[in-house]
Protein backbone atom coordinates (compact mmCIF):
# COMPACT_ATOMS: atom_id res chain seq x y z
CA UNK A 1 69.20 -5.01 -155.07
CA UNK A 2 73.25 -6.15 -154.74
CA UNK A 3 75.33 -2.89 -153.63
CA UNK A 4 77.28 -2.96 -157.80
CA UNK A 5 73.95 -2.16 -159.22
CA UNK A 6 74.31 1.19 -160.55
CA UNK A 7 71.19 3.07 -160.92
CA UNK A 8 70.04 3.86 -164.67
CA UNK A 9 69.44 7.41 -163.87
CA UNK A 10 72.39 8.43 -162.62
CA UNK A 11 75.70 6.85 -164.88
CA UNK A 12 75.26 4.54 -167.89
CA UNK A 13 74.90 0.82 -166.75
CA UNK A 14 78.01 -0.82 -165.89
CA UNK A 15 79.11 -2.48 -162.47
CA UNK A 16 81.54 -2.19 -159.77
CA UNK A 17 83.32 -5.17 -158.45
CA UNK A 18 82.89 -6.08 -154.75
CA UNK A 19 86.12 -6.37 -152.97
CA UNK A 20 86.23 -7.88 -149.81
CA UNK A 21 90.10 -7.17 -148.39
CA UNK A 22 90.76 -8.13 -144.72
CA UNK A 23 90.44 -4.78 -142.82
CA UNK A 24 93.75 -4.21 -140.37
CA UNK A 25 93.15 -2.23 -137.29
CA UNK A 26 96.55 -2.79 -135.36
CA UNK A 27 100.21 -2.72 -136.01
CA UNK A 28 101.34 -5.13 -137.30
CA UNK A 29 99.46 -6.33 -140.42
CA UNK A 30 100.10 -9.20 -142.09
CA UNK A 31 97.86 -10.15 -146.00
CA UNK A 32 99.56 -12.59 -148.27
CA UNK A 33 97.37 -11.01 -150.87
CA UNK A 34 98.10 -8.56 -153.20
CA UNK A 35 99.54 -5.47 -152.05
CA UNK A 36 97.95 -3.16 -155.10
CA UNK A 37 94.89 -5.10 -155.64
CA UNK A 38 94.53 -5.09 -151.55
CA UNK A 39 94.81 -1.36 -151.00
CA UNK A 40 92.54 -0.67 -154.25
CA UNK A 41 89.62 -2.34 -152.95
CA UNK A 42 90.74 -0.59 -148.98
CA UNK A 43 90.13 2.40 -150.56
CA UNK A 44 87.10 1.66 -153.36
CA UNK A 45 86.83 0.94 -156.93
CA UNK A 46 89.89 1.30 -159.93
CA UNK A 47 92.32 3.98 -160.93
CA UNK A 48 91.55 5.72 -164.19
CA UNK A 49 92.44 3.87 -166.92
CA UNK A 50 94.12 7.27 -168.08
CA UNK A 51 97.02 8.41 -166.14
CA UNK A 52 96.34 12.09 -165.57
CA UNK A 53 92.55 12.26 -165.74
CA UNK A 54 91.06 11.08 -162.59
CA UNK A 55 87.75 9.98 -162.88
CA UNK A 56 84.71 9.97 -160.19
CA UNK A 57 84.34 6.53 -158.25
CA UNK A 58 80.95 5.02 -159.90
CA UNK A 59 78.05 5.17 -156.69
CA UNK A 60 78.14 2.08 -154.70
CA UNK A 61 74.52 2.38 -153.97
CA UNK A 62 71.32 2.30 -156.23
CA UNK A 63 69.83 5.43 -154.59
CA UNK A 64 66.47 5.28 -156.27
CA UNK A 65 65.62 1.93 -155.36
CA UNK A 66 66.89 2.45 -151.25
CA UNK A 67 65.03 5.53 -151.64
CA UNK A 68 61.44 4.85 -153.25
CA UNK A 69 58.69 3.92 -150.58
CA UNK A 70 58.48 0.58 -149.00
CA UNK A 71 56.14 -1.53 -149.97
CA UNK A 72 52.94 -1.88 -148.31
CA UNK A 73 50.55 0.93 -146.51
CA UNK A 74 53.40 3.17 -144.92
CA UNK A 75 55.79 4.25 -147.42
CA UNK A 76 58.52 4.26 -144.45
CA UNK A 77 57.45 1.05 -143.20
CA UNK A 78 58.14 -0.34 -139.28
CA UNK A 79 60.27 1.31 -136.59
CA UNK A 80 62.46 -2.21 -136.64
CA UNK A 81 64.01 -1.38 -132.89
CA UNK A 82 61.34 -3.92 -130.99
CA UNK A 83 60.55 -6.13 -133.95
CA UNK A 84 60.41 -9.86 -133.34
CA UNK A 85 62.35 -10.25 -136.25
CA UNK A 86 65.42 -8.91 -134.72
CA UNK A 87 66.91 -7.28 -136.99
CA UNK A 88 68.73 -4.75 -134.75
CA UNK A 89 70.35 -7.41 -133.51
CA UNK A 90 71.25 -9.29 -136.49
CA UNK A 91 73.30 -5.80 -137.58
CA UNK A 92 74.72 -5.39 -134.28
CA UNK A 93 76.09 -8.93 -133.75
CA UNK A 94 78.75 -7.77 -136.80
CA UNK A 95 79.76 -4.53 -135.54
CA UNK A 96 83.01 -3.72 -133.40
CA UNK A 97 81.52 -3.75 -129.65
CA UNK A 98 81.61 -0.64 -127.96
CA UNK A 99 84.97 -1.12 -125.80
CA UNK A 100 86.66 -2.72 -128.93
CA UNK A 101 86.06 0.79 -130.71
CA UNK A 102 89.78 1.74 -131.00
CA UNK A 103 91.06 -1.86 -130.92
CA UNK A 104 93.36 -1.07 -127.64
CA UNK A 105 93.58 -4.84 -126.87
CA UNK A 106 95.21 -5.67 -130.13
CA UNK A 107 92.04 -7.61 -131.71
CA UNK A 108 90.80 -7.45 -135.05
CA UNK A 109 87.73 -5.48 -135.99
CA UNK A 110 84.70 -6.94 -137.72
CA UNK A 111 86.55 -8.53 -141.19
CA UNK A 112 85.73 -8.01 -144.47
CA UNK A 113 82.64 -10.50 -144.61
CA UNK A 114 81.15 -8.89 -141.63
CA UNK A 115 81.22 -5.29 -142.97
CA UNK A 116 80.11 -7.12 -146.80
CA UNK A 117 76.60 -8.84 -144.43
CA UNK A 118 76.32 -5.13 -142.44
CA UNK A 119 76.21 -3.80 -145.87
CA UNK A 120 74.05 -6.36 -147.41
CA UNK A 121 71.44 -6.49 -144.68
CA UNK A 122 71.27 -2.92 -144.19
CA UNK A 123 70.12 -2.42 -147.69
CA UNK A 124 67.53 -4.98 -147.32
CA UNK A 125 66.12 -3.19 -144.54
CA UNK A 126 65.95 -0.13 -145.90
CA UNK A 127 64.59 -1.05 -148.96
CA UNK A 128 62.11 -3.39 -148.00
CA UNK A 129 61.11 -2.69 -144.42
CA UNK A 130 62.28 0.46 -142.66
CA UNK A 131 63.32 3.99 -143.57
CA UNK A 132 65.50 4.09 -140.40
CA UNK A 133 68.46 6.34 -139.77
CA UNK A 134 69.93 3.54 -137.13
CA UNK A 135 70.42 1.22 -140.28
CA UNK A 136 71.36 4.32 -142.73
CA UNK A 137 74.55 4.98 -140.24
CA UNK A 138 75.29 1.55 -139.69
CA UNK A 139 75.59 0.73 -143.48
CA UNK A 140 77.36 4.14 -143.82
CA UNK A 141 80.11 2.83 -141.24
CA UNK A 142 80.42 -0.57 -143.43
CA UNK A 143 80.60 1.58 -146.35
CA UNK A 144 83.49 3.63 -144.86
CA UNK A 145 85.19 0.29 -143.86
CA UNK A 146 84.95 -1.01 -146.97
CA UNK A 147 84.99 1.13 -149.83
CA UNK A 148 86.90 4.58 -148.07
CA UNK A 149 85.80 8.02 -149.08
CA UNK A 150 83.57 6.66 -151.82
CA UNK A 151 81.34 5.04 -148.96
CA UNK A 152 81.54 8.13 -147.50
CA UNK A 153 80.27 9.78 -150.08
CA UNK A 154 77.29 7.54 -150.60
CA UNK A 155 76.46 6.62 -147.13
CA UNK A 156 76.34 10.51 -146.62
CA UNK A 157 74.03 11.15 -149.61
CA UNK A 158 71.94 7.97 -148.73
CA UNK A 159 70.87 9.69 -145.06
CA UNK A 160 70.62 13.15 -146.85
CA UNK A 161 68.01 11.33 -149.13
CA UNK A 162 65.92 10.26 -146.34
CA UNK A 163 65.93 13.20 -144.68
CA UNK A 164 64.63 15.02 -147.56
CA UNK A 165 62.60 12.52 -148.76
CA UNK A 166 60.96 10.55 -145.92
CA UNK A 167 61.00 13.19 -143.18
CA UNK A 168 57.84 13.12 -141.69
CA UNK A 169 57.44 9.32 -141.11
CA UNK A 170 61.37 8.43 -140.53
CA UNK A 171 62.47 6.90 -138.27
CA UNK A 172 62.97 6.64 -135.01
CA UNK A 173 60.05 8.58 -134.68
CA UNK A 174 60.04 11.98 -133.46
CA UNK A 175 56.90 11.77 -131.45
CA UNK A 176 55.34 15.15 -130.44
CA UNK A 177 57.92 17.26 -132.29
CA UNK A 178 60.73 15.96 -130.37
CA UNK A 179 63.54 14.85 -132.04
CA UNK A 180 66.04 13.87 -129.53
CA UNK A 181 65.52 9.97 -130.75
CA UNK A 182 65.53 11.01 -133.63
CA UNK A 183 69.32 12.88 -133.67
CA UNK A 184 70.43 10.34 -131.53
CA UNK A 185 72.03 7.86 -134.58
CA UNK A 186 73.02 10.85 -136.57
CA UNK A 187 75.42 12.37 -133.39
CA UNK A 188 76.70 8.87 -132.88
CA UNK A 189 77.85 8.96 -136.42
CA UNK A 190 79.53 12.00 -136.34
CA UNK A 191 81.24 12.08 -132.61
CA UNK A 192 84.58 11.06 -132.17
CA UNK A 193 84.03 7.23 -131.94
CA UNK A 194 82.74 6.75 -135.37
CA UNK A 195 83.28 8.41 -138.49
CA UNK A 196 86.44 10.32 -137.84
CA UNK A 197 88.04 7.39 -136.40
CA UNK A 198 87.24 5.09 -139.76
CA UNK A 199 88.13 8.19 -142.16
CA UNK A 200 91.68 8.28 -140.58
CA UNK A 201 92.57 4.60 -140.94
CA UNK A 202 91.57 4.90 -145.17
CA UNK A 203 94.41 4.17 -147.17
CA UNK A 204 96.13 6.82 -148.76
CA UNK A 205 98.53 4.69 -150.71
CA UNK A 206 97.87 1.53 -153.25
CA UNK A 207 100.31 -0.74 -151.50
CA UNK A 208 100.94 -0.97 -147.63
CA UNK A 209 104.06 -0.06 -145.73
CA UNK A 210 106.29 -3.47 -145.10
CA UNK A 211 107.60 -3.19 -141.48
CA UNK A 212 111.74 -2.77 -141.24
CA UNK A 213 113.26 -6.69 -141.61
CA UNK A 214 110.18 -7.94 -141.94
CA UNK A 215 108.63 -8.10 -145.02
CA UNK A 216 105.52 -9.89 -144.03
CA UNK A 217 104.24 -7.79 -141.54
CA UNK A 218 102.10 -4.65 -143.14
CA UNK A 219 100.04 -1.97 -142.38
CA UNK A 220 97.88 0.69 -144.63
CA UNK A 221 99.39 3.60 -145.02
CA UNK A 222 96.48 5.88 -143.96
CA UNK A 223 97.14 8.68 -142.06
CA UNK A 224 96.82 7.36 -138.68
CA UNK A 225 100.14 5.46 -139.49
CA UNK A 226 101.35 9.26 -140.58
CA UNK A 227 100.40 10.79 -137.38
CA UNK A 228 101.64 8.55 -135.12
CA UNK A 229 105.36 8.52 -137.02
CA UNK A 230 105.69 11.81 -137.73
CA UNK A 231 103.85 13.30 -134.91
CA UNK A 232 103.54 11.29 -131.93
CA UNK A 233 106.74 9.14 -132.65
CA UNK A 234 105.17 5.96 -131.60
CA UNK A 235 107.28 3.01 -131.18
CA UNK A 236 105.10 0.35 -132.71
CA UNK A 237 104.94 2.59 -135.80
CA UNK A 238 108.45 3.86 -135.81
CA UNK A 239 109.31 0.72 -137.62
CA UNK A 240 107.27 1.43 -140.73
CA UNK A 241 109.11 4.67 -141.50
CA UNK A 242 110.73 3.24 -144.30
CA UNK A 243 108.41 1.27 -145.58
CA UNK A 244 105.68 3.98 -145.33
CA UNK A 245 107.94 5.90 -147.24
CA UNK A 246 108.67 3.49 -149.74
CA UNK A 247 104.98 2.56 -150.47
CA UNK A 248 104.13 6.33 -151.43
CA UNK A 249 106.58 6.52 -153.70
CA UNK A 250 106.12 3.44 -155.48
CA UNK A 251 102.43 4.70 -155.93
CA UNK A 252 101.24 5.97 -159.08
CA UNK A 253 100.37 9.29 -159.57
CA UNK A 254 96.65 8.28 -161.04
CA UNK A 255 95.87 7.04 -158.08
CA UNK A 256 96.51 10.25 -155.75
CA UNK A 257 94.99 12.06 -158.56
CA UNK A 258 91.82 9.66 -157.95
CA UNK A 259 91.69 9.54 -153.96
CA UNK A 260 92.19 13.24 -153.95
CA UNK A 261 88.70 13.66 -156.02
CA UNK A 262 87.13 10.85 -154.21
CA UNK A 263 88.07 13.20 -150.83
CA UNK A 264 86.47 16.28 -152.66
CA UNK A 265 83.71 14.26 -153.18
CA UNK A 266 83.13 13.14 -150.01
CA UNK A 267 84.00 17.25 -148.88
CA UNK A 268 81.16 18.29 -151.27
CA UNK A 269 78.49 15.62 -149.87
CA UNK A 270 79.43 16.07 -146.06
CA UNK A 271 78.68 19.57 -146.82
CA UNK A 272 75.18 19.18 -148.54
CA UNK A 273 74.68 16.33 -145.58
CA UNK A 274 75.50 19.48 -143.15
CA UNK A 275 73.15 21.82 -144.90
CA UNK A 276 70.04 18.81 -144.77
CA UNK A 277 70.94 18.52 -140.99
CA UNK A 278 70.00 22.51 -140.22
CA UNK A 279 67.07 22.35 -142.25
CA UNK A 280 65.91 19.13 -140.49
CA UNK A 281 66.73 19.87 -136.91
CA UNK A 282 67.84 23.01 -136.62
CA UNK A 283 69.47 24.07 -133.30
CA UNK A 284 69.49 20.25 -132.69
CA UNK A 285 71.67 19.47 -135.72
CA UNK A 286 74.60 17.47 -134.45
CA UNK A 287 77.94 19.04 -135.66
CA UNK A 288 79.79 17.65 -138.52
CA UNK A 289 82.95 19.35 -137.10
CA UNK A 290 84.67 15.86 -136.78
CA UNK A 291 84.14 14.39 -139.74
CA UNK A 292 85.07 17.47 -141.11
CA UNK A 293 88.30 17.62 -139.91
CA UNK A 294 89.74 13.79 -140.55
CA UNK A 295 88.56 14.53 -144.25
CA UNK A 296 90.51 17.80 -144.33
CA UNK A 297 93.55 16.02 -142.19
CA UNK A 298 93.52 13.14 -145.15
CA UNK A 299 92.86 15.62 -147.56
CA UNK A 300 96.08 17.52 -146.84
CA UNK A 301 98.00 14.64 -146.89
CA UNK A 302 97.28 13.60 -150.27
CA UNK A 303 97.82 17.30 -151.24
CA UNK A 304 101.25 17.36 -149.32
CA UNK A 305 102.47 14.16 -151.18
CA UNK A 306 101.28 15.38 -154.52
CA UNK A 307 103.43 18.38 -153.77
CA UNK A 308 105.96 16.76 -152.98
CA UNK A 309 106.16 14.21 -155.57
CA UNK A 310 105.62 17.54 -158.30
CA UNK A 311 102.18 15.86 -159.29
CA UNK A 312 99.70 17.90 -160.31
CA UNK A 313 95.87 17.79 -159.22
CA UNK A 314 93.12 18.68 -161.34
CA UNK A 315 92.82 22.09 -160.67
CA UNK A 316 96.52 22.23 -162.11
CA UNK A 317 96.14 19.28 -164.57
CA UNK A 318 96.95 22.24 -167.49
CA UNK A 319 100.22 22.56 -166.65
CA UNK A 320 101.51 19.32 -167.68
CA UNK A 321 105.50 19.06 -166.81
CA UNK A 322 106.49 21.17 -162.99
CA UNK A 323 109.14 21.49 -164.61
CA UNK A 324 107.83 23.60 -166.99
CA UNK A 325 105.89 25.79 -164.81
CA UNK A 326 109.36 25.93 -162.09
CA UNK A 327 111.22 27.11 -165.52
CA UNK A 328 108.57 30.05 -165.83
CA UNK A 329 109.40 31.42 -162.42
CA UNK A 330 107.23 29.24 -160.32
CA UNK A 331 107.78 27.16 -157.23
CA UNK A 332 106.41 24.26 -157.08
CA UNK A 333 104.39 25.43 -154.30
CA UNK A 334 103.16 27.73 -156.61
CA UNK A 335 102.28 25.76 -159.27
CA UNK A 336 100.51 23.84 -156.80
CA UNK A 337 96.58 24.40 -155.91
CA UNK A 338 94.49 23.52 -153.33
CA UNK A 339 90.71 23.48 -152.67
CA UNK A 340 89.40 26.95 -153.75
CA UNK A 341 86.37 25.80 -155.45
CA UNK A 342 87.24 28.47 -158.03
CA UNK A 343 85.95 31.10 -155.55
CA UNK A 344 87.15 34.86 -155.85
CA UNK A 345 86.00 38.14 -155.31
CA UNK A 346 84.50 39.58 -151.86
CA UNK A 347 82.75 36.75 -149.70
CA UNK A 348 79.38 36.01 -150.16
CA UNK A 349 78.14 33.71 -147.40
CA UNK A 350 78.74 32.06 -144.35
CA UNK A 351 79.65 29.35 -145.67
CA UNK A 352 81.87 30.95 -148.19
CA UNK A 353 83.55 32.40 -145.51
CA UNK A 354 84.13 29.12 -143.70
CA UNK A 355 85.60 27.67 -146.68
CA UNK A 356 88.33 30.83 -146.91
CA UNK A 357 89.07 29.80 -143.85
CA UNK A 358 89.81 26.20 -144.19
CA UNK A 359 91.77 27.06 -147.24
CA UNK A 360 93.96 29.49 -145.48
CA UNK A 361 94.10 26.96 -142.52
CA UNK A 362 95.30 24.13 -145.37
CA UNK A 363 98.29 26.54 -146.93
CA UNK A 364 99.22 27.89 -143.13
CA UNK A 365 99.63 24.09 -142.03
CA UNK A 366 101.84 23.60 -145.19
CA UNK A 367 103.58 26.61 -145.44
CA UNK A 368 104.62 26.86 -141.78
CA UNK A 369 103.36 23.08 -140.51
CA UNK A 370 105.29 24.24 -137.02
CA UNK A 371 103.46 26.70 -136.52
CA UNK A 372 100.09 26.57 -134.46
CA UNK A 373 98.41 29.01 -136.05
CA UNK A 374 96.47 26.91 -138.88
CA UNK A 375 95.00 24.74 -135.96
CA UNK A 376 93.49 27.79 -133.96
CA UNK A 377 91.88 28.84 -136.73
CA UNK A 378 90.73 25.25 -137.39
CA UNK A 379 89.85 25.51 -134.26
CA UNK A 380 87.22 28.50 -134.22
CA UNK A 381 86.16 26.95 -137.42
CA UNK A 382 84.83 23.99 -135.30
CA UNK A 383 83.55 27.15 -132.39
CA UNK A 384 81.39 28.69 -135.25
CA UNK A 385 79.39 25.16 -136.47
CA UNK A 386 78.83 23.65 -132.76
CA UNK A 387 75.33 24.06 -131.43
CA UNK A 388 75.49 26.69 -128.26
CA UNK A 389 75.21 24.19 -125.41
CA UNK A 390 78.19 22.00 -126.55
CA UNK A 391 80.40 24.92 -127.46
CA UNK A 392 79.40 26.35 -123.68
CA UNK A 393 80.50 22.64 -122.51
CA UNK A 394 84.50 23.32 -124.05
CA UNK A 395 84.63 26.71 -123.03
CA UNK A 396 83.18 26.98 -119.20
CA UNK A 397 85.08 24.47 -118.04
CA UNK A 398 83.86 25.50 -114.21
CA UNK A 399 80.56 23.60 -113.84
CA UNK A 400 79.56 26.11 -111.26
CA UNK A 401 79.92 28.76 -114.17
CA UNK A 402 78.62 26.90 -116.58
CA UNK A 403 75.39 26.35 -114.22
CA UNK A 404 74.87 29.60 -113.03
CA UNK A 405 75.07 30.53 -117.22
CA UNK A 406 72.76 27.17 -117.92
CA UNK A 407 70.01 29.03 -115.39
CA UNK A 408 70.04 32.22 -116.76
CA UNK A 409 69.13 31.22 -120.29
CA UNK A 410 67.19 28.39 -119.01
CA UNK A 411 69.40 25.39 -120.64
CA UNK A 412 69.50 22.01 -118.65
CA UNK A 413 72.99 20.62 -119.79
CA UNK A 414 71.76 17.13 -121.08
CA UNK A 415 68.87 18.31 -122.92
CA UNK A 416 70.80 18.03 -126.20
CA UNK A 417 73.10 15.11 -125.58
CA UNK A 418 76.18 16.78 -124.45
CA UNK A 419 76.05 16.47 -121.15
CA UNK A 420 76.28 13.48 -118.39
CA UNK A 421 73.62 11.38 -120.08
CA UNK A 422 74.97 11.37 -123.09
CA UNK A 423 76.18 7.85 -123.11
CA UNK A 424 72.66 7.16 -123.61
CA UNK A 425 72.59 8.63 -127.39
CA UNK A 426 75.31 5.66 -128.96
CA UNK A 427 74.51 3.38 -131.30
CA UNK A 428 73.20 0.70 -129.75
């Protein structure tokens, strides 16, 4: 089943074009491409043919089909990791190798044909021979590469499928009860070499930023480019100021309007991916605390540029003209909403009270983006979803009192893959 196939039950039947743009990891970046049609397909599908009225990035994946049973006398079919068929291998062969991660050596990253095969053959897996997380992460990093927070969003609902679906024969195996194999792909995905890393280099413009004098050499504007301008004044980036600049504000306000409910998207389904986790694995349930974050850092970036560019999201999409509202008695900050899922009232749940907290966290970092205070509280956010051993690990930084604490409520540091053998739970 090609990845454009939309499934019947879930949008009326039309399809999605597969773009396959050469992916940039390092400054500079040169395309002789297209600069719109480029960053379009960087970050996944069109803009809404109404300017205003963003509209929800059709799924990338036919759910029902990568779902349903494989065929034969185990619905979840072979663990694939010692078949003679190699088709580990054939998936690993395209990825970035594991020193090559962050691209510190200047090379490229897999290009846009690899990721398009990674995506292609993990399907084909999945549907026809394994219900395997290993492949469900791999073709959810492709995804990211290649389609942005709309691969998120499906790559994340694809492994929160098979966990609820496929559980008790899914693999790797959890053999006697214990699920340390099985977790092992899932806290790949979301540590800090993975998922955050590929969420922070996703467009956030539809053109990229031309470097100073030299037209031909481009990057994506994504907020890694952001970061290390604005924040870490890097010298290999300084250069793109202008043109970073420049390629925001030629961008139409449709399309910020579009990535920002792509992001929510991907918010909403990281969250439901979260809650499938805990029910799954309980106090084994990698933390999503990452991923979390470089969606929220993105998130805010869009929100900051649509504030200050006086274009208004959907939650404001009523009042039509900032001028208008500014003429009223409102600032534009004002005028201006974030992410408050329409919540009021006292708070309800944990969660609930999470998400007060990350909205508070968003309007501190605006509001007063020198101060630190909207990153401790980001911060304890993080604390409050980390399983006990890990958060022990970043706050006993003694290992002699993080032993004698280890002893006394009988907790061997590696048992959960945060300790020194956790180099053994990558992905492959």
């Amino acid at each position: 089943m090609p990845i454009d196939r939309i499934s019947p039950a879930a949008l009326p039947r039309f399809t999605v074009p597969i773009l396959t743009p050469k992916i940039p990891s390092t400054l500079p970046y040169a395309d002789g491409r297209g600069d719109a049609a480029w960053m379009v397909a960087r970050v996944g599908g069109v803009l809404s043919p109404q300017a205003g009225l963003p509209m929800p990035t059709s799924p990338l994946l036919d759910f029902e089909v990568l779902l349903a049973p494989v065929p034969g006398d185990n619905p979840t079919g072979a663990y694939l990791r010692y078949s003679s068929g190699r088709e580990y291998d054939l998936i690993r062969d395209l990825r970035p190798k594991r020193d090559q991660a962050i691209f510190e050596d200047g090379s490229e990253g897999p290009q846009a044909g690899q990721w398009k095969q990674i995506i292609a053959k993990s399907q084909e897996f999945l549907r026809a021979k394994s219900k395997d997380l290993q492949l469900a992460t791999w073709l959810t990093e492709a995804l990211v590469n290649q389609h942005g927070f709309t691969g998120l969003r499906d790559g994340l609902q694809l492994i929160t499928g098979l966990l609820q679906t496929h559980w008790e024969g899914l693999f790797p195996p959890a053999d006697d009860g214990d699920l340390e194999m099985r977790v092992a792909p899932l806290e790949w995905l979301l540590g800090d070499t993975a998922l955050p890393i590929w969420v922070r280099e996703i467009p956030l413009s539809d053109r990229p930023a031309e470097m100073s004098g030299d037209a031909e050499r481009k990057t994506p504007v994504t907020y890694n480019l952001w970061h290390s301008i604005k924040v870490n004044r890097s010298a290999d980036a300084e250069p793109f100021l202008a043109g970073m600049e420049t390629a925001v504000n030629k961008t139409p306000p449709a399309f910020f309007r579009k990535l920002h409910e792509d992001i929510r998207a991907a918010r909403e389904a990281l969250e439901t991916f979260n809650s499938a986790l805990d029910e799954q694995f309980g106090r084994l349930a990698p933390a999503v605390s990452a991923v979390r974050t470089a969606i929220e850092q993105c998130q805010n970036r869009v929100e900051t540029i649509c504030q200050e560019r006086k274009i208004t999201l959907q939650e404001t999409a009523a009042v039509s003209d900032p001028q208008e509202a500014s003429s009223a008695g409102e600032s534009p900050s004002e005028t201006y909403s974030g992410s408050n899922n329409g919540h009021s009232g006292p708070v309800r749940s944990r969660a609930e009270a999470l998400e007060k907290l990350r909205e508070i966290a968003d309007f501190l970092r605006q509001a007063e983006p020198h101060s630190p205070v909207s990153y401790l509280i980001q911060r304890a956010i993080a604390w409050s979803e980390m399983p006990f051993e890990k958060l022990l690990l970043e706050l006993v930084q003694d290992q002699n009192a993080r032993a004698l604490i280890n002893n006394t409520l009988g907790i061997k540091e590696d048992t959960y893959g945060y300790g020194e053998d956790s180099s053994s739970h990558s992905s492959e």
